[in-house]
C-alpha atoms as a PDB file:
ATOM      1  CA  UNK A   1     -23.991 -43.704  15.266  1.00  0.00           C
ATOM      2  CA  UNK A   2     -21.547 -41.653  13.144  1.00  0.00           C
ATOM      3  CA  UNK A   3     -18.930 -39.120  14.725  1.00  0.00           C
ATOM      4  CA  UNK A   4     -19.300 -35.369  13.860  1.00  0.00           C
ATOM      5  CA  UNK A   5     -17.309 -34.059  11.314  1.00  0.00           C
ATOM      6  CA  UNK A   6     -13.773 -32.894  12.516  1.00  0.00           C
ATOM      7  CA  UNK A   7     -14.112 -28.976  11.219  1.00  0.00           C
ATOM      8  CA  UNK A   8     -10.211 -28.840  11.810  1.00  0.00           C
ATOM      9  CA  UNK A   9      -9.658 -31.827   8.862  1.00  0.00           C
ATOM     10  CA  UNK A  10      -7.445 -31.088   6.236  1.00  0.00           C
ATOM     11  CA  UNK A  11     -10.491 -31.021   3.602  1.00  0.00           C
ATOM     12  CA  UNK A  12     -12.066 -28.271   5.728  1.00  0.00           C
ATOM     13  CA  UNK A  13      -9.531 -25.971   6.736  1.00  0.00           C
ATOM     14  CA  UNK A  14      -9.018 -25.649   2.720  1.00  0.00           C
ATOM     15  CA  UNK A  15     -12.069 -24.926   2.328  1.00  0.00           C
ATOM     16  CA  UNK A  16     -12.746 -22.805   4.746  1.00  0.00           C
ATOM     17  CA  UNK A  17      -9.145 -20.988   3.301  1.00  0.00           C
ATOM     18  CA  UNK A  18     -10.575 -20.244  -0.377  1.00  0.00           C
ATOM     19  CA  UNK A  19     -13.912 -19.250   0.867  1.00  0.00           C
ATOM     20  CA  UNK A  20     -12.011 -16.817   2.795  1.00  0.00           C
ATOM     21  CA  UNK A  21      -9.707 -16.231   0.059  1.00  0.00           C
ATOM     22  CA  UNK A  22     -12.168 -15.015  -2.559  1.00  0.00           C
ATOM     23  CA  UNK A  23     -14.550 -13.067   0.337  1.00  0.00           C
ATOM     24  CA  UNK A  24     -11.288 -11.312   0.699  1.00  0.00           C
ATOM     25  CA  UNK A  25     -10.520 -10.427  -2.484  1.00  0.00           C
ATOM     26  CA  UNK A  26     -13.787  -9.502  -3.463  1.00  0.00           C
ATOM     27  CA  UNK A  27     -13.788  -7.105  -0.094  1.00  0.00           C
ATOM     28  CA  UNK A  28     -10.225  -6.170  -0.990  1.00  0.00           C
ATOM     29  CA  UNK A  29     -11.253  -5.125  -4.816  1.00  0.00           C
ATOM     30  CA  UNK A  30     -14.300  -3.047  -4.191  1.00  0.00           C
ATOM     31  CA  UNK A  31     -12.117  -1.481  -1.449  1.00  0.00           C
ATOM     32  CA  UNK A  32     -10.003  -0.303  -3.687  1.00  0.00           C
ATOM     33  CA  UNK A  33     -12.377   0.354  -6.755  1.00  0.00           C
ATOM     34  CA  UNK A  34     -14.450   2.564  -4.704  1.00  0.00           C
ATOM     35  CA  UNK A  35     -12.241   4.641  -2.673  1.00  0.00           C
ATOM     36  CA  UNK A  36      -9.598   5.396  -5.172  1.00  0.00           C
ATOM     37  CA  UNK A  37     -12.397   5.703  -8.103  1.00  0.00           C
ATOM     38  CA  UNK A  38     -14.140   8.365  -5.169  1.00  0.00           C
ATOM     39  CA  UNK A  39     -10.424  10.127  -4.916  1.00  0.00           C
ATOM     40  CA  UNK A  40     -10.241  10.336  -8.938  1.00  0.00           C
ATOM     41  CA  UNK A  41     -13.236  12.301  -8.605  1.00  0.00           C
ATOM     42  CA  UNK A  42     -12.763  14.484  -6.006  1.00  0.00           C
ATOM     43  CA  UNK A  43      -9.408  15.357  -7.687  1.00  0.00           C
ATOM     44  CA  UNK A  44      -9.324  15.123 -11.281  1.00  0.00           C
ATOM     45  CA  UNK A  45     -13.068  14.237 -12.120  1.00  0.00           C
ATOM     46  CA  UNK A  46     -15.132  17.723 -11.434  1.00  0.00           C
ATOM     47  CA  UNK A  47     -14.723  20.819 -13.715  1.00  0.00           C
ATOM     48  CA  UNK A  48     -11.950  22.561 -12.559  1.00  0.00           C
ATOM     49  CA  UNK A  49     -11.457  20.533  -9.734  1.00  0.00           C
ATOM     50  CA  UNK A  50     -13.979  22.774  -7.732  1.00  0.00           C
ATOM     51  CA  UNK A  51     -13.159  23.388  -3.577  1.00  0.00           C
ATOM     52  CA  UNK A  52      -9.677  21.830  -4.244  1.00  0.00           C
ATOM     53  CA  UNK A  53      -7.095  22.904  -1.939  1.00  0.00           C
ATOM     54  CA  UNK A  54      -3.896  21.173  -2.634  1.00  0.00           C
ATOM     55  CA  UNK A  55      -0.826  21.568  -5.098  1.00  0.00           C
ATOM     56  CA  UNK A  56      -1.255  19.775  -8.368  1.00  0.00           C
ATOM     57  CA  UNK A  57       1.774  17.262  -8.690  1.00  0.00           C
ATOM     58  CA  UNK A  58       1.247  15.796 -12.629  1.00  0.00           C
ATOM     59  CA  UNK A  59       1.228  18.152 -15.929  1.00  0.00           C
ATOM     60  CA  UNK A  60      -1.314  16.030 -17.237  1.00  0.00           C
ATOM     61  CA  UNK A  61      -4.529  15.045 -16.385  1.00  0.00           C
ATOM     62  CA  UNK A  62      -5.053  10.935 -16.232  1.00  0.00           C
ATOM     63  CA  UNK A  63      -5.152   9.272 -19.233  1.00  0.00           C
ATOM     64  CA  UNK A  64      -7.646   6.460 -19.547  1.00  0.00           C
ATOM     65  CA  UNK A  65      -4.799   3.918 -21.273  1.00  0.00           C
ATOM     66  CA  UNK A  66      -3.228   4.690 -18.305  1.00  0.00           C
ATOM     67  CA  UNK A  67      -6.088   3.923 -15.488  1.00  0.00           C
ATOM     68  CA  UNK A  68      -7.350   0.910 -17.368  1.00  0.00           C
ATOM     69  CA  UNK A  69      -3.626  -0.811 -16.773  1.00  0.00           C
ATOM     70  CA  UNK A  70      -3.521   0.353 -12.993  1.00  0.00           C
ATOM     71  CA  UNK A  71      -7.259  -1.151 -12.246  1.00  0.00           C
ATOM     72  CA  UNK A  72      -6.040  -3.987 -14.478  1.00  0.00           C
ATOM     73  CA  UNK A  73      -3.198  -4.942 -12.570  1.00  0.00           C
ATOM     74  CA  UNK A  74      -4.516  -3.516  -8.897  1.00  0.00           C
ATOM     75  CA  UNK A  75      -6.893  -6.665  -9.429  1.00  0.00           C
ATOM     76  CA  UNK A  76      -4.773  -8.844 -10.235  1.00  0.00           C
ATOM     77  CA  UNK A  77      -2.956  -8.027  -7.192  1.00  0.00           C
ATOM     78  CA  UNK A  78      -6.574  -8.626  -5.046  1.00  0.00           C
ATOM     79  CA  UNK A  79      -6.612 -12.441  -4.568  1.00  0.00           C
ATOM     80  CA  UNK A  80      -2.750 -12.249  -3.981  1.00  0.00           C
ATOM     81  CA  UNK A  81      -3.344 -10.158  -0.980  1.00  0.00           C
ATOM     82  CA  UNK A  82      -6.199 -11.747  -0.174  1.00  0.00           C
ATOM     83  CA  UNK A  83      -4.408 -15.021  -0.028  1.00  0.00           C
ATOM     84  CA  UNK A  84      -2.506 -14.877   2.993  1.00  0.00           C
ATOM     85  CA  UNK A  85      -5.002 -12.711   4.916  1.00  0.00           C
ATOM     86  CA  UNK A  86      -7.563 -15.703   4.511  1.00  0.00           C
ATOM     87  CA  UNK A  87      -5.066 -18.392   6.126  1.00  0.00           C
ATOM     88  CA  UNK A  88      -4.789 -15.907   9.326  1.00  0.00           C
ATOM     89  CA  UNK A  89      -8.523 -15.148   9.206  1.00  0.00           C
ATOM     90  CA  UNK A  90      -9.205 -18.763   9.894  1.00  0.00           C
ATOM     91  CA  UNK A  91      -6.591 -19.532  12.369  1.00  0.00           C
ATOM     92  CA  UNK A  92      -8.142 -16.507  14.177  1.00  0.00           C
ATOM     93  CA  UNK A  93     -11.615 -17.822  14.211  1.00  0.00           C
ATOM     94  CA  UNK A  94      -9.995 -20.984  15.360  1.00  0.00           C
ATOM     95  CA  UNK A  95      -7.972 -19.585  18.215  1.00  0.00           C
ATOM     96  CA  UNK A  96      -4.293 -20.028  16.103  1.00  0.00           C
ATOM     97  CA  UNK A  97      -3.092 -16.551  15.964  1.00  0.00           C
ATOM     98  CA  UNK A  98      -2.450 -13.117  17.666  1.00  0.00           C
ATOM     99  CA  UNK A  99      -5.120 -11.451  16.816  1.00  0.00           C
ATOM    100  CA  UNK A 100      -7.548 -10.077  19.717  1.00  0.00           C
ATOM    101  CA  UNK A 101     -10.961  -8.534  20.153  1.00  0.00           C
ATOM    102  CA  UNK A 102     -11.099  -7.678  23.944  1.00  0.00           C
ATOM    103  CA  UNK A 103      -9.247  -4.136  24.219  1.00  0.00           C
ATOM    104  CA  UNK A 104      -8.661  -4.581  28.112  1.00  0.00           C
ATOM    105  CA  UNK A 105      -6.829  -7.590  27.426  1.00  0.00           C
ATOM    106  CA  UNK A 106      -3.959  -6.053  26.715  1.00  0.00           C
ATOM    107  CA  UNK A 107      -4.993  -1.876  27.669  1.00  0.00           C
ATOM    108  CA  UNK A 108      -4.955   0.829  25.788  1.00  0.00           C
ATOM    109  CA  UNK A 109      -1.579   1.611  25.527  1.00  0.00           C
ATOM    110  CA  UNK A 110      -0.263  -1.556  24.510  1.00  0.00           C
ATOM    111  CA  UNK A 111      -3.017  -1.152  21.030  1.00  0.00           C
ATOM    112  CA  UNK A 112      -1.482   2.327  20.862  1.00  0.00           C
ATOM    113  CA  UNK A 113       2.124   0.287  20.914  1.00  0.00           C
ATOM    114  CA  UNK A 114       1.682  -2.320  18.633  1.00  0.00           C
ATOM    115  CA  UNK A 115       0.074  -0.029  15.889  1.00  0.00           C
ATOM    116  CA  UNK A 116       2.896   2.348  16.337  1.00  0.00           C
ATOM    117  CA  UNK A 117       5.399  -0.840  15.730  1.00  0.00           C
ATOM    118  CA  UNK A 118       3.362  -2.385  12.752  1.00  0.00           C
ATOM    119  CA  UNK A 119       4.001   0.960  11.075  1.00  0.00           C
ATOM    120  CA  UNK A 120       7.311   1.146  11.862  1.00  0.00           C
ATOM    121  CA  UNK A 121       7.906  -2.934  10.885  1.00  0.00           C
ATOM    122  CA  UNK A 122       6.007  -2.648   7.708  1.00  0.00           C
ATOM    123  CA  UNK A 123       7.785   0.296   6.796  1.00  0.00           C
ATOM    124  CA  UNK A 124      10.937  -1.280   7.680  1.00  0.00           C
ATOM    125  CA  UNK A 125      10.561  -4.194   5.803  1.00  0.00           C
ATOM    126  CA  UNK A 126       9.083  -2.325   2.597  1.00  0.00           C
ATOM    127  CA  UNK A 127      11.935   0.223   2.656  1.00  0.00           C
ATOM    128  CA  UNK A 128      14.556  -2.997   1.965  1.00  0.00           C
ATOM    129  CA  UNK A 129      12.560  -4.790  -0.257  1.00  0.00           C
ATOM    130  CA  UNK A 130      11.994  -1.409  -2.174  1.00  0.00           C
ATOM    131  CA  UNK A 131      15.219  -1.005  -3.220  1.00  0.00           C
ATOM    132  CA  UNK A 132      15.949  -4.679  -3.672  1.00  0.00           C
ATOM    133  CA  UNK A 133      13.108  -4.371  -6.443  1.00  0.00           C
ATOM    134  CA  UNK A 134      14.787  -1.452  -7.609  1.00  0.00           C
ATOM    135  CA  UNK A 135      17.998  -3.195  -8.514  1.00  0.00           C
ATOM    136  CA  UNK A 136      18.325  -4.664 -12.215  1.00  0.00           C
ATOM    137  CA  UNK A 137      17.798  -8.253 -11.447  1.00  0.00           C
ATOM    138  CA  UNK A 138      14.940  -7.311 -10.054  1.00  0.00           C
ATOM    139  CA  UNK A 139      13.140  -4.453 -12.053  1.00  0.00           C
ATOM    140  CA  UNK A 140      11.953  -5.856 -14.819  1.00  0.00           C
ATOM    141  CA  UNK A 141       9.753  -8.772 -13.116  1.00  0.00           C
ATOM    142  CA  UNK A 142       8.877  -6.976  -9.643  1.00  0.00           C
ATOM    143  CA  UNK A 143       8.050  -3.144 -10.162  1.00  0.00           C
ATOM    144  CA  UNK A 144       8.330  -2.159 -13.586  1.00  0.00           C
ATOM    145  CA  UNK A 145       4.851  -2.894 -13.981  1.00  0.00           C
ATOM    146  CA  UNK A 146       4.398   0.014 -11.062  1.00  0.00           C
ATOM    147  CA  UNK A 147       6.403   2.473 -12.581  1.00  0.00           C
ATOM    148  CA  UNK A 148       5.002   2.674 -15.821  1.00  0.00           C
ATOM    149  CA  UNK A 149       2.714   5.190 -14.127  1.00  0.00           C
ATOM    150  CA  UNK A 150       5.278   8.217 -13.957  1.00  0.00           C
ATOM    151  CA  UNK A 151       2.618  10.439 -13.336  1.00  0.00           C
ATOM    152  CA  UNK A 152       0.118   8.233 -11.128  1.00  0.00           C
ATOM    153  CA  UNK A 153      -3.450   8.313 -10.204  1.00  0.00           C
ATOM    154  CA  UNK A 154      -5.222   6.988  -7.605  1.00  0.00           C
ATOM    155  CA  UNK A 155      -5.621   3.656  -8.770  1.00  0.00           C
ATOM    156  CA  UNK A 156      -2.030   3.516  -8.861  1.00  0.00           C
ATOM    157  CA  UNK A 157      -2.039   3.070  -4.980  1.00  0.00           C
ATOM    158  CA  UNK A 158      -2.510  -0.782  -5.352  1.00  0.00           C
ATOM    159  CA  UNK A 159      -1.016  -1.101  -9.069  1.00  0.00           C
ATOM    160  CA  UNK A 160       1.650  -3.901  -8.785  1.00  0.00           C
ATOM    161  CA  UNK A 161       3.191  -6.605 -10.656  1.00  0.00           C
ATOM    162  CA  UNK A 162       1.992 -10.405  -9.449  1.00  0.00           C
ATOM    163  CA  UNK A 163       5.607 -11.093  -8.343  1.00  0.00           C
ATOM    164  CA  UNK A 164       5.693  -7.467  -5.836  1.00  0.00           C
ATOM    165  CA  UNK A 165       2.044  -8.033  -4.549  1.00  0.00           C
ATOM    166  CA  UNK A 166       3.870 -11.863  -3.339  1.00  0.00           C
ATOM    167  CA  UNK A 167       6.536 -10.444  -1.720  1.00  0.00           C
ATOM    168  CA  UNK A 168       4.818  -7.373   0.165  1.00  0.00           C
ATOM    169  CA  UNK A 169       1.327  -9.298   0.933  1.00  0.00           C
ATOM    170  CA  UNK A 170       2.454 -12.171   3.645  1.00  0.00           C
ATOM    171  CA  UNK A 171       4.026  -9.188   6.123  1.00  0.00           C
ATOM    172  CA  UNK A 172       1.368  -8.208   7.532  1.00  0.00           C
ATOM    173  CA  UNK A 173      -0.201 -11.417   8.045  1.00  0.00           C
ATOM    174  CA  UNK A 174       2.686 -12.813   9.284  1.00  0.00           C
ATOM    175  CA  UNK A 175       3.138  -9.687  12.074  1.00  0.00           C
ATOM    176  CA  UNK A 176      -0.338 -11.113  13.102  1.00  0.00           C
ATOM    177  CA  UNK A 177       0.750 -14.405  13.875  1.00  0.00           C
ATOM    178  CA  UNK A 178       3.604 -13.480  15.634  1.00  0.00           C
ATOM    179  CA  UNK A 179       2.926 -10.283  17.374  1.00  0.00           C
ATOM    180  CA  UNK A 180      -0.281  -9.231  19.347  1.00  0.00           C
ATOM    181  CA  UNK A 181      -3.091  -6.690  17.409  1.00  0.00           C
ATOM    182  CA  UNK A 182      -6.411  -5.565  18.166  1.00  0.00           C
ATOM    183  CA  UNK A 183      -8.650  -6.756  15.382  1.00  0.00           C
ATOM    184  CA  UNK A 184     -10.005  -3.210  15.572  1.00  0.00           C
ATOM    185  CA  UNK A 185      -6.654  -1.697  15.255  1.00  0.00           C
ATOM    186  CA  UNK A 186      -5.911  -4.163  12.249  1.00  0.00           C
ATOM    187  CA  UNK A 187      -8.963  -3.113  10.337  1.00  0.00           C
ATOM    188  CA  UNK A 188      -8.320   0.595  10.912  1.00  0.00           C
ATOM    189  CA  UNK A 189      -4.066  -0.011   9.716  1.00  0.00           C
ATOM    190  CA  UNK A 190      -5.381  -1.068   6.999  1.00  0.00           C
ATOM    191  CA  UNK A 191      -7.604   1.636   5.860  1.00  0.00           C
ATOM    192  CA  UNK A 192      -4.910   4.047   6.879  1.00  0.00           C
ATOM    193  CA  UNK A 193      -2.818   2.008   4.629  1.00  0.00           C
ATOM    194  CA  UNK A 194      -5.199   2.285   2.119  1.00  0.00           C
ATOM    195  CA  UNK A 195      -6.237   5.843   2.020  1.00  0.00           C
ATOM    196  CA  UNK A 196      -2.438   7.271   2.311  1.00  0.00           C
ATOM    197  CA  UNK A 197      -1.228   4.953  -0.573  1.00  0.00           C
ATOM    198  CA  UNK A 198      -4.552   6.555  -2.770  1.00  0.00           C
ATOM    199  CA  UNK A 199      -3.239  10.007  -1.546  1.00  0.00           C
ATOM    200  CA  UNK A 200       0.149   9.215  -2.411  1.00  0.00           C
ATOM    201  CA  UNK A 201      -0.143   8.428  -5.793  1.00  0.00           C
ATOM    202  CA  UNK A 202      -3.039  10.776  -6.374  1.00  0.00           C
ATOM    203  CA  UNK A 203      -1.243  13.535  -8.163  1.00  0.00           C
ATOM    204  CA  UNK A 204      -2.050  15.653  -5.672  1.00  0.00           C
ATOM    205  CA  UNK A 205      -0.312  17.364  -2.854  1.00  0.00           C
ATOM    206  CA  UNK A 206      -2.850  17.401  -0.127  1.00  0.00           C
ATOM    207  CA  UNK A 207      -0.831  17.900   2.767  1.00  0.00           C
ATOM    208  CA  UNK A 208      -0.656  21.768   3.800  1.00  0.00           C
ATOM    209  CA  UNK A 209       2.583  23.664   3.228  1.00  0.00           C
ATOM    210  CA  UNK A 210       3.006  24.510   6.616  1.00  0.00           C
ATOM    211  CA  UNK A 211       3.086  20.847   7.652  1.00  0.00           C
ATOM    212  CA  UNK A 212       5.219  20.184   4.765  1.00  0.00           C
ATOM    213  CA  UNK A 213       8.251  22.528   6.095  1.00  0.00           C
ATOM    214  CA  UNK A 214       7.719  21.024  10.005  1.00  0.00           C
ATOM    215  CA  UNK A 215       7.995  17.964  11.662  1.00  0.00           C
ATOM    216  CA  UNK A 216       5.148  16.026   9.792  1.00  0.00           C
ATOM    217  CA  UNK A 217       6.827  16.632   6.796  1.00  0.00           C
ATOM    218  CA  UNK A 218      10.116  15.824   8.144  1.00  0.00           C
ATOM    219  CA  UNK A 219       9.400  12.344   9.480  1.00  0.00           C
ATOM    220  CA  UNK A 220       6.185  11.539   7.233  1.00  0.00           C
ATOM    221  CA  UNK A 221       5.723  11.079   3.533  1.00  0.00           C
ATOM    222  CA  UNK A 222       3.452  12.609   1.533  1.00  0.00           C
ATOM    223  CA  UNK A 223       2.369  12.750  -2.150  1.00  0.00           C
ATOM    224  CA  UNK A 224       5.240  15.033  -3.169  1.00  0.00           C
ATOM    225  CA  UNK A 225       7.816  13.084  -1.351  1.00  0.00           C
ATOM    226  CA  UNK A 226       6.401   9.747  -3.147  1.00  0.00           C
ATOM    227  CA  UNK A 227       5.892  11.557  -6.646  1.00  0.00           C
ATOM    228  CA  UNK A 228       9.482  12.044  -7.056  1.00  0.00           C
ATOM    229  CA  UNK A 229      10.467   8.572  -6.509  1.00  0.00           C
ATOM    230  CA  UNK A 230       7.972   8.618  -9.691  1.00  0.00           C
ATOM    231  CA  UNK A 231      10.331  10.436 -11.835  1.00  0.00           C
ATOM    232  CA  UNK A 232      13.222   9.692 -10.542  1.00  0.00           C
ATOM    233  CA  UNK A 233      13.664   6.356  -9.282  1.00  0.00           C
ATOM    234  CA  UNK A 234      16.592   5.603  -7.402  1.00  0.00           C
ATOM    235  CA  UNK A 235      15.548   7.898  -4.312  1.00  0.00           C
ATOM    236  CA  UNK A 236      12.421   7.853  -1.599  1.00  0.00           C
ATOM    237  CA  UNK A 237      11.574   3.938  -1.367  1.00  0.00           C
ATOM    238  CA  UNK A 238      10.062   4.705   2.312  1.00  0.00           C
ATOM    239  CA  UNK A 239       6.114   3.672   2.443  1.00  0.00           C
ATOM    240  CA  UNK A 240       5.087   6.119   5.640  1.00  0.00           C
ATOM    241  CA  UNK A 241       8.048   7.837   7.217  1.00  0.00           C
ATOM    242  CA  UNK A 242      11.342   9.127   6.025  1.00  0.00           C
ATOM    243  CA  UNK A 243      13.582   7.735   8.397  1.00  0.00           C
ATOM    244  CA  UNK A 244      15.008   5.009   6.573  1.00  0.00           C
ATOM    245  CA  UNK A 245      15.680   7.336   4.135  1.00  0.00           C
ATOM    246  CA  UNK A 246      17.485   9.563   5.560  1.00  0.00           C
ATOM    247  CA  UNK A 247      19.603   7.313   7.475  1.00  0.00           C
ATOM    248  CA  UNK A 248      20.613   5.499   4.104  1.00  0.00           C
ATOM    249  CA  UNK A 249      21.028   8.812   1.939  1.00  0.00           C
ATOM    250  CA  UNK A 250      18.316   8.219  -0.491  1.00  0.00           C
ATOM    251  CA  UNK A 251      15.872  10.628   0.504  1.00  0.00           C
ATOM    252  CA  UNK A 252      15.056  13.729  -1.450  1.00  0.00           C
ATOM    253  CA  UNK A 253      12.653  16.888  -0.418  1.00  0.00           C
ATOM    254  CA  UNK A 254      11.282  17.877  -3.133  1.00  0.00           C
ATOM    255  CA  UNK A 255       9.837  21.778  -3.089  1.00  0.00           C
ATOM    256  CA  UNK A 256       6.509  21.864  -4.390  1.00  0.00           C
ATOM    257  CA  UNK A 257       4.774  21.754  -7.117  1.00  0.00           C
ATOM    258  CA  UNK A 258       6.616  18.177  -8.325  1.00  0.00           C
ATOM    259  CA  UNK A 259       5.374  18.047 -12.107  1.00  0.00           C
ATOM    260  CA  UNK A 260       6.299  14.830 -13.669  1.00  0.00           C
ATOM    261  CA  UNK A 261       6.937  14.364 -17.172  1.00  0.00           C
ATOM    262  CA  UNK A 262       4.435  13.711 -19.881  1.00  0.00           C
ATOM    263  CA  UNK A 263       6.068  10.359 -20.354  1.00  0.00           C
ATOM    264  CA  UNK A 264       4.266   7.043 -19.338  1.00  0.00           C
ATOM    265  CA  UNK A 265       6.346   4.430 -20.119  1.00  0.00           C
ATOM    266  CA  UNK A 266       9.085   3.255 -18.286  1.00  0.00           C
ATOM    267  CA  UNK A 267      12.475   1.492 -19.024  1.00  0.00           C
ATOM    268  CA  UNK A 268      12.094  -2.430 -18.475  1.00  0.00           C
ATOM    269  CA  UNK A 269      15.570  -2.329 -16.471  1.00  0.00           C
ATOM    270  CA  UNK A 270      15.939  -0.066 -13.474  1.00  0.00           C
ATOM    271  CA  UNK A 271      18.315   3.182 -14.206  1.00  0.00           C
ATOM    272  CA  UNK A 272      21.815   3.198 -12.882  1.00  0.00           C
ATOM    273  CA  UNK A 273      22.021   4.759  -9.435  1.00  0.00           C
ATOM    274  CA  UNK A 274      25.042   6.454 -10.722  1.00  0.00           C
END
């Protein structure tokens, strides 16, 4: 009589890894296709961009040269992401990481918590590595690839070299290994994460004035905050609030509209901070 198969072999947990792997990045790529392809057209897509109410942020409407590199490299950037995400999908199936389904496990207010402190850990970390990839070692092979969308579109939200989509992609994964989420919570962090990086680089300013001038605007960043760092570089590397930014002296407010220049090309060395 033989044995059953071990599902935890070697053979099987790689398998089970690149099945995940390309579920993921198919899941990852139509996420992305259809919600910043859906923000195109709500913003720059109908004739005269009819029940808008926002501030536009770019003098010129998206050029298709333009869109076709930022879908090009967005999926490019899928399976990268994807990657990771499998290997903690199917240690969660199998018990091996953090993740958690029963919301009285650990109450209410401790999934209230540990959203509130992936935000602030993600942000954290991004912040740093931001302006590492900023620097001129750096530029040319991490994020130049980003910034050659001075004036960005939506499908700029997910637009990064190979070499930035490795360094940014095992964070959260590794957060869930280490520190206890809802799987609910997870999913909805990461369409928040999602939907403000396609509002970010939308061209659009979204956010009312009024909440602009207050404390939302103050602590949280929006697309005019994010639009500068477009055009100017060496200033707002923060990926949800403004705090680090602040505290280091590299934030700047910009006052509404932000119109970027016509230009979409960008150096392939970072400018001087100077």
């Amino acid at each position: 009589m033989t044995s059953a198969p071990n599902p935890y072999s070697f053979p099987n947990v790689i398998t089970a890894i690149i099945i995940a792997t390309v579920f993921l990045t198919a899941i990852i790529a139509a996420r992305y296709l259809a919600l910043s392809g859906l923000a195109y057209w709500l913003l720059w897509g109908r004739p005269n961009h009819l029940g808008l109410s926002g501030v536009r942020l770019n003098r010129d409407a998206p050029s298709w040269r333009l869109m076709r590199h930022e879908i090009r490299a967005s999926l490019v950037s899928s399976p990268i992401y994807a990657f990771p995400a499998a290997i903690v999908l199917v240690l969660w199936q199998n018990g091996g990481s953090a993740i958690y389904s029963d919301v009285h496990r650990h109450g209410w207010v401790y999934l209230a918590f540990s959203a509130i402190l992936y935000l602030v850990l993600q942000d954290t970390y991004y912040y740093w590595l931001h302006r590492a990839i900023h620097g001129r070692l750096m530029f040319r092979w991490c994020h130049a690839g980003h910034h050659r969308s001075r004036q960005p579109t939506p499908f700029a939200s997910f637009s990064f070299d190979a070499a930035e989509a490795a360094l940014t992609a095992w964070f959260m994964p590794a957060l869930a290994m280490l520190i206890p989420i809802n799987v609910y919570a997870l999913l909805a962090l990461l369409m928040m994460m999602t939907v403000t990086a396609i509002l970010n680089h939308s061209g659009w300013e979204l956010i009312p004035p009024s909440w602009l001038r207050g404390p939302f605007g103050a602590l949280m960043i929006g697309a005019s905050h994010h639009s500068l760092h477009h055009t100017r570089f060496q200033c707002n590397y923060g990926l949800y609030f403004r705090v680090w930014d602040r505290l280091m002296g590299t934030d700047h407010s910009p006052a509404p509209p932000v119109v970027a220049p016509s230009a979409e090309q960008v150096p392939r060395s970072a400018p001087s901070r100077s």
